[in-house]
Protein backbone atom coordinates (compact mmCIF):
# COMPACT_ATOMS: atom_id res chain seq x y z
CA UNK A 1 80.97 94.74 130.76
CA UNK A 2 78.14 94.28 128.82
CA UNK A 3 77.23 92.86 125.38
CA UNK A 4 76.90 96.19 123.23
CA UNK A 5 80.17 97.50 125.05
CA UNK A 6 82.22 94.42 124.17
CA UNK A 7 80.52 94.42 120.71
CA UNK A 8 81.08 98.13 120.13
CA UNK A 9 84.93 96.77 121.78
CA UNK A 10 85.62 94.39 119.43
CA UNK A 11 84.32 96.63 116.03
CA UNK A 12 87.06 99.22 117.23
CA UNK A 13 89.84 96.50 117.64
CA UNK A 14 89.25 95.39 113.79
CA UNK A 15 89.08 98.71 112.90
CA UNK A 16 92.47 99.27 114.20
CA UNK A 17 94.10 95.50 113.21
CA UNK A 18 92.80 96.95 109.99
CA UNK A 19 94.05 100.41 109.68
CA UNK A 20 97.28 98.90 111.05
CA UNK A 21 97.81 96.43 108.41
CA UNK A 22 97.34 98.55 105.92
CA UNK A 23 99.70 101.14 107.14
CA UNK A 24 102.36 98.33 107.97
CA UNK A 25 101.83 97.41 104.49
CA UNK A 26 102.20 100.56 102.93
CA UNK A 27 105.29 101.52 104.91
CA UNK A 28 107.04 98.06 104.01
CA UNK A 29 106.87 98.59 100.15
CA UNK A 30 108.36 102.21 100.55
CA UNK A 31 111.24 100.54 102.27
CA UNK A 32 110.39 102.96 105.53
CA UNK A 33 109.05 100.16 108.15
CA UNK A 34 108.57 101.06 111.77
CA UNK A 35 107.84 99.15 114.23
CA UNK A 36 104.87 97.44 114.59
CA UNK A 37 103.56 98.29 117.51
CA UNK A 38 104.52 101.85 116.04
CA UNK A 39 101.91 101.10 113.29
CA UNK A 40 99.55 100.12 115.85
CA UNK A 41 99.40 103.46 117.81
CA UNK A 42 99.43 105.25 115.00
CA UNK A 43 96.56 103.40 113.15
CA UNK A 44 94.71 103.84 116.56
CA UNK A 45 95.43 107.16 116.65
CA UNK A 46 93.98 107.87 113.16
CA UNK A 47 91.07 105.73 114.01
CA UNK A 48 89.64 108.01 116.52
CA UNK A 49 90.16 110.90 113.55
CA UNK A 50 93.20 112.14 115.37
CA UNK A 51 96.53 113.27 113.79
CA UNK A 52 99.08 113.97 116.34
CA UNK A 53 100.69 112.14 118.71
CA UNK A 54 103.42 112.87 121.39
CA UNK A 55 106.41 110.44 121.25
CA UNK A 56 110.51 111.28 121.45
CA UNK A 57 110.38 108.80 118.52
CA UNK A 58 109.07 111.46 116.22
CA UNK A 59 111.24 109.71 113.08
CA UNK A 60 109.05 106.92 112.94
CA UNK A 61 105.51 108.95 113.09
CA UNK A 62 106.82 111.51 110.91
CA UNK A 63 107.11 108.34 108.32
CA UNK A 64 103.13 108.26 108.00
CA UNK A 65 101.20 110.13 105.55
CA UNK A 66 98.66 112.14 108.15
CA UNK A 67 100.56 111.66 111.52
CA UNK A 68 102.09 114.64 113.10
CA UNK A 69 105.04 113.31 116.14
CA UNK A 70 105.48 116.08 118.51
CA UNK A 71 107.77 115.99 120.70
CA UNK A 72 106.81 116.35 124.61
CA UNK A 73 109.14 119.70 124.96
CA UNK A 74 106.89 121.02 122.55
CA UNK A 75 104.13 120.96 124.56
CA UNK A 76 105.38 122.03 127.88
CA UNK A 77 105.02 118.37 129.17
């Protein structure tokens, strides 16, 4: 891989660990925490200006302010 790719690599990543802790964070005051790793598809999600994600854990997505959880069935998957 080369150096731009890793840099532009590594700027996503803190974007994410970022986005993540903040929506950990957020979550854990309201006294609605998800998992983390939760958090982290989610923030990744959101990172790349998406919205919705398809999970069968649509409870825990549902818990963020801008993520839509679809369910699979709901897509014909």
């Amino acid at each position: 891989m080369n150096s731009w790719r890793t840099f532009g690599l590594l700027i996503s990543m803190r974007r994410f660990a970022i986005t993540d802790g903040k929506m950990y964070a957020t979550l854990s005051k309201s006294g609605r925490t998800i998992e983390f790793n939760d958090c982290l598809i989610a923030a990744t999600v959101q990172s790349l200006g998406m919205n919705e994600i398809v999970t069968r854990n649509c409870d825990h997505f549902n818990r963020i302010n801008g993520c839509t959880a679809l369910l699979p069935k709901d897509l014909a998957f």
